[in-house]
C-alpha atoms as a PDB file:
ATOM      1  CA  UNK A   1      68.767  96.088 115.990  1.00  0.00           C
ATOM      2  CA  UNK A   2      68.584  92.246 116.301  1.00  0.00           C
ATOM      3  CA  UNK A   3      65.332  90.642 115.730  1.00  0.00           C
ATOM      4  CA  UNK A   4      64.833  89.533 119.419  1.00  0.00           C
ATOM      5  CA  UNK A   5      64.952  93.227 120.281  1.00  0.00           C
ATOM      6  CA  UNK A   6      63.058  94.329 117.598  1.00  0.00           C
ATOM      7  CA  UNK A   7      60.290  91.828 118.572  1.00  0.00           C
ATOM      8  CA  UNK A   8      60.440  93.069 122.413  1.00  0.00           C
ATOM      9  CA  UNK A   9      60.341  96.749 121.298  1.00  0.00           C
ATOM     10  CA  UNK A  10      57.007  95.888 119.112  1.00  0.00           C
ATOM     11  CA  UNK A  11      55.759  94.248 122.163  1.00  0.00           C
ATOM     12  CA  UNK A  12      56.155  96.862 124.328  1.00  0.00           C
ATOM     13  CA  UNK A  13      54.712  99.301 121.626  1.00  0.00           C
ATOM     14  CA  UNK A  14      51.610  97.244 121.668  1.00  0.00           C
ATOM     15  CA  UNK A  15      51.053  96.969 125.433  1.00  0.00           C
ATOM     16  CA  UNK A  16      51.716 100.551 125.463  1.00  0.00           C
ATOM     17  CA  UNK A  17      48.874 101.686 122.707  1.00  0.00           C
ATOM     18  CA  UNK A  18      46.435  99.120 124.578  1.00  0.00           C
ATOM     19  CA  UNK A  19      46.786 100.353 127.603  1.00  0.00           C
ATOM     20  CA  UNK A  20      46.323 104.246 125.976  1.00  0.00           C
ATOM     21  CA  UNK A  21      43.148 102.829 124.141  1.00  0.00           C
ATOM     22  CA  UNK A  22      41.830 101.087 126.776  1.00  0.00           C
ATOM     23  CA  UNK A  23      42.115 104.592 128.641  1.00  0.00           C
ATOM     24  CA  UNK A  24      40.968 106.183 126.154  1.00  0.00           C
ATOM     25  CA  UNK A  25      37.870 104.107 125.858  1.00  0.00           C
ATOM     26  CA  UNK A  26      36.781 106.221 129.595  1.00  0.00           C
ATOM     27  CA  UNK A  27      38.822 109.620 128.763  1.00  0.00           C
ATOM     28  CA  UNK A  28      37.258 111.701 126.488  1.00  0.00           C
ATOM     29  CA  UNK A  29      40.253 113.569 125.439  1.00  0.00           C
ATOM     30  CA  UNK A  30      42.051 110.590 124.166  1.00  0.00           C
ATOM     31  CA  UNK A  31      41.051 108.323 121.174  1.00  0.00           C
ATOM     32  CA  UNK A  32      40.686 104.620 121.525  1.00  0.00           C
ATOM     33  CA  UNK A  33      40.895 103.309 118.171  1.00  0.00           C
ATOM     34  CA  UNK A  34      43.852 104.733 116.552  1.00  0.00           C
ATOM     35  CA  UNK A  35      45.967 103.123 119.690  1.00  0.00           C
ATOM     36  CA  UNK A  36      44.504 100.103 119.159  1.00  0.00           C
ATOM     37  CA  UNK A  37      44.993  99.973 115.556  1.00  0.00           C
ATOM     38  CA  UNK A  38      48.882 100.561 116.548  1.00  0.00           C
ATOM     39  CA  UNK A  39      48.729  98.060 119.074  1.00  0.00           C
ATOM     40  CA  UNK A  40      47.088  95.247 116.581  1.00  0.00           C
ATOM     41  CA  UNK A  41      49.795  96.334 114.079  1.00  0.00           C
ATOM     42  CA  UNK A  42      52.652  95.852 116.930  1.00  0.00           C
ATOM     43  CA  UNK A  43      51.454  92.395 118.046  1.00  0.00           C
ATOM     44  CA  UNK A  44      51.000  91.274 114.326  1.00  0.00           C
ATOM     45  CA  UNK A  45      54.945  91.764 114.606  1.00  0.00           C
ATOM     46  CA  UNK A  46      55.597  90.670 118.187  1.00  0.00           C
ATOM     47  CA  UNK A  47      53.027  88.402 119.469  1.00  0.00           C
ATOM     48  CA  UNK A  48      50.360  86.168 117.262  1.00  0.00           C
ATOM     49  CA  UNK A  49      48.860  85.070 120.737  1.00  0.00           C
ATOM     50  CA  UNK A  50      48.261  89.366 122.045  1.00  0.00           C
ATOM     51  CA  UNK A  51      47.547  89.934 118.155  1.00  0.00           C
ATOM     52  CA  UNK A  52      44.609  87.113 118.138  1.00  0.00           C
ATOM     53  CA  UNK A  53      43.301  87.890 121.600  1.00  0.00           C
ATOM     54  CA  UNK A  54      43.306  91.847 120.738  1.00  0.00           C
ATOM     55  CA  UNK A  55      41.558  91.054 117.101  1.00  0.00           C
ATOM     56  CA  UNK A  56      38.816  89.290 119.101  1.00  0.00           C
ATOM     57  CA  UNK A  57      37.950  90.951 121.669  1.00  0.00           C
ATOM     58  CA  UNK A  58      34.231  90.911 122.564  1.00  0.00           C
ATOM     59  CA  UNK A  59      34.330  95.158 122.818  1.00  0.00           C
ATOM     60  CA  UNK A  60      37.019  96.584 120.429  1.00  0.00           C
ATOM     61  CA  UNK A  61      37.524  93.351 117.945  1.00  0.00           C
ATOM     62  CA  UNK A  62      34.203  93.858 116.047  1.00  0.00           C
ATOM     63  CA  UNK A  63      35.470  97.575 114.744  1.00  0.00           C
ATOM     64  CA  UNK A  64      38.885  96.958 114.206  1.00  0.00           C
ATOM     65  CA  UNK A  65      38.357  93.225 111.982  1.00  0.00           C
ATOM     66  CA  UNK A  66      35.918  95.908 110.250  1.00  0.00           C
ATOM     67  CA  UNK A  67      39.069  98.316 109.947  1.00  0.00           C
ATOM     68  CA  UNK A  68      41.190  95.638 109.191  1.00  0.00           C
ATOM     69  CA  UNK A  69      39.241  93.753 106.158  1.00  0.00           C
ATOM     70  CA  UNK A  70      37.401  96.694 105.143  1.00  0.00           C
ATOM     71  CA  UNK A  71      38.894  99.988 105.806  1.00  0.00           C
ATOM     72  CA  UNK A  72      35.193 100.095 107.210  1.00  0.00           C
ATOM     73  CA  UNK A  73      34.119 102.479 110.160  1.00  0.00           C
ATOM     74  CA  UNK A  74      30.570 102.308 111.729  1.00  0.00           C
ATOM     75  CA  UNK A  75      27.961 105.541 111.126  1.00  0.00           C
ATOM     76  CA  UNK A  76      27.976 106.077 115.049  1.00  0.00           C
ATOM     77  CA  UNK A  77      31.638 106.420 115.014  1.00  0.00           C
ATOM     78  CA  UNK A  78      31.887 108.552 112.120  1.00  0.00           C
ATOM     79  CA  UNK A  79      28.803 111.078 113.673  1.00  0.00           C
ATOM     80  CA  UNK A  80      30.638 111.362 116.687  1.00  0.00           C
ATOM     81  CA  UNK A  81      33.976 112.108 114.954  1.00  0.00           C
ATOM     82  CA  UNK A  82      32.691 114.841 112.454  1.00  0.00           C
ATOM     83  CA  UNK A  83      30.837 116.026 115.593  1.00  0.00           C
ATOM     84  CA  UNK A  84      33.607 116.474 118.064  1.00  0.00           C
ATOM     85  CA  UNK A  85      35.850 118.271 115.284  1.00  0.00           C
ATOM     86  CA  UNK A  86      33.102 121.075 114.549  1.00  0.00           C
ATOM     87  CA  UNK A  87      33.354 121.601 118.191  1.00  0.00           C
ATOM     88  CA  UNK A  88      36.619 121.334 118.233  1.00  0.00           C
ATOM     89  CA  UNK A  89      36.614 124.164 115.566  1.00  0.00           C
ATOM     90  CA  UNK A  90      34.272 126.232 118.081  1.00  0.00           C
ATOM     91  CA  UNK A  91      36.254 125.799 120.821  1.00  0.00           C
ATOM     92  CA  UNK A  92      39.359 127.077 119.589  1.00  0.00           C
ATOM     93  CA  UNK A  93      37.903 130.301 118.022  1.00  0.00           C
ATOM     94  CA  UNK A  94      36.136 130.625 121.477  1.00  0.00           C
ATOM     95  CA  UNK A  95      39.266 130.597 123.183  1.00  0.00           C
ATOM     96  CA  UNK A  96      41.762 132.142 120.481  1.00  0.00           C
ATOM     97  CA  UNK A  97      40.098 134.401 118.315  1.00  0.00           C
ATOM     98  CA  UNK A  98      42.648 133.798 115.802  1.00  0.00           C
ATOM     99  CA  UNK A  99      41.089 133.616 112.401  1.00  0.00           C
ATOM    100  CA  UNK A 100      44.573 132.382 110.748  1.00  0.00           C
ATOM    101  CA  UNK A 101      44.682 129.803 113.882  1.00  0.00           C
ATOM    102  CA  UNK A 102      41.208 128.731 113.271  1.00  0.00           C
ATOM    103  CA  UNK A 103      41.843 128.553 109.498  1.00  0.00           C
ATOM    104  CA  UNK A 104      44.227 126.118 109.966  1.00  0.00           C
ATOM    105  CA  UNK A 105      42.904 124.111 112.253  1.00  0.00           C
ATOM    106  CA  UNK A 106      39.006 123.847 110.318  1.00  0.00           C
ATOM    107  CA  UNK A 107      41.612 123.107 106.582  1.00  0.00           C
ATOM    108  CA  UNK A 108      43.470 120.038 108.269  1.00  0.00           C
ATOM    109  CA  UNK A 109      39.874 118.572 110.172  1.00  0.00           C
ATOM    110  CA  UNK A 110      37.850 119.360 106.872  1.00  0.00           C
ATOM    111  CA  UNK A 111      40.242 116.891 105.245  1.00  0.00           C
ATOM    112  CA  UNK A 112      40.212 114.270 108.247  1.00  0.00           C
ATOM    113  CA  UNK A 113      36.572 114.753 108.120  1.00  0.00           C
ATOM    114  CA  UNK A 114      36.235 113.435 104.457  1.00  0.00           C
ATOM    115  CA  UNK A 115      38.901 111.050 104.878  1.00  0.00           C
ATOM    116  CA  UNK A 116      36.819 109.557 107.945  1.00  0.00           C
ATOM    117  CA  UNK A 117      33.279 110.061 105.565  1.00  0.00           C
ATOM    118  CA  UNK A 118      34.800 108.677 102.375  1.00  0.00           C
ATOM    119  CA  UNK A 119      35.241 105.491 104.413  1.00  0.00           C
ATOM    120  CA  UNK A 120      32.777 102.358 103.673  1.00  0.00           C
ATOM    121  CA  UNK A 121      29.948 102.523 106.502  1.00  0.00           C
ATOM    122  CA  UNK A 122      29.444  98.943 108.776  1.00  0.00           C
END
């Protein structure tokens, strides 16, 4: 792939992941920040002027320069994480009943969850 195309395909990428964090930002089903962590990363390859403008902006810039510098993410974030994967954990053996399902499912979030925890706090 030539440069100019791999440039434009980065581009796109990052307009792509902004648009699914912005929407994410009012759907609760869909997270904002890991998009816009892809997006930052795709416009550090494509576009300095998207990748500046993305870094700081006045709602989403503060956590991901934190993310960026620090590998930092903020106590509220982290509550609500932890928070919506226990329920996500209730949920599914609500609706399943499956304790081999549900086993699964708790093993992979109980290591996202300490992942997320053993993160430095803003």
């Amino acid at each position: 792939m030539t440069p100019k195309a791999l440039r434009w395909l980065y581009l796109f990428i990052g307009c792509l992941c902004t648009g699914l964090g912005v929407l994410g930002a009012f759907l609760p089903v869909l997270p904002t920040t890991p998009f816009l962590l892809l997006a930052l990363w795709s416009f550090s390859n494509s576009s300095p002027r998207l990748h500046t403008w993305l870094y700081h902006h006045p709602r989403y810039g503060k956590s991901l320069q934190a993310w960026s510098e620090n590998g930092a993410i903020s106590l509220r974030v982290k509550t609500i994480a932890v928070a919506a994967m226990a329920f996500s954990v209730v949920v599914l053996y609500l609706v399943t009943e499956n304790a081999m399902i549900v086993s699964i499912h708790l093993g992979i979030l109980l290591l996202v969850a300490l992942y997320i925890l053993t993160r430095p706090t803003l």
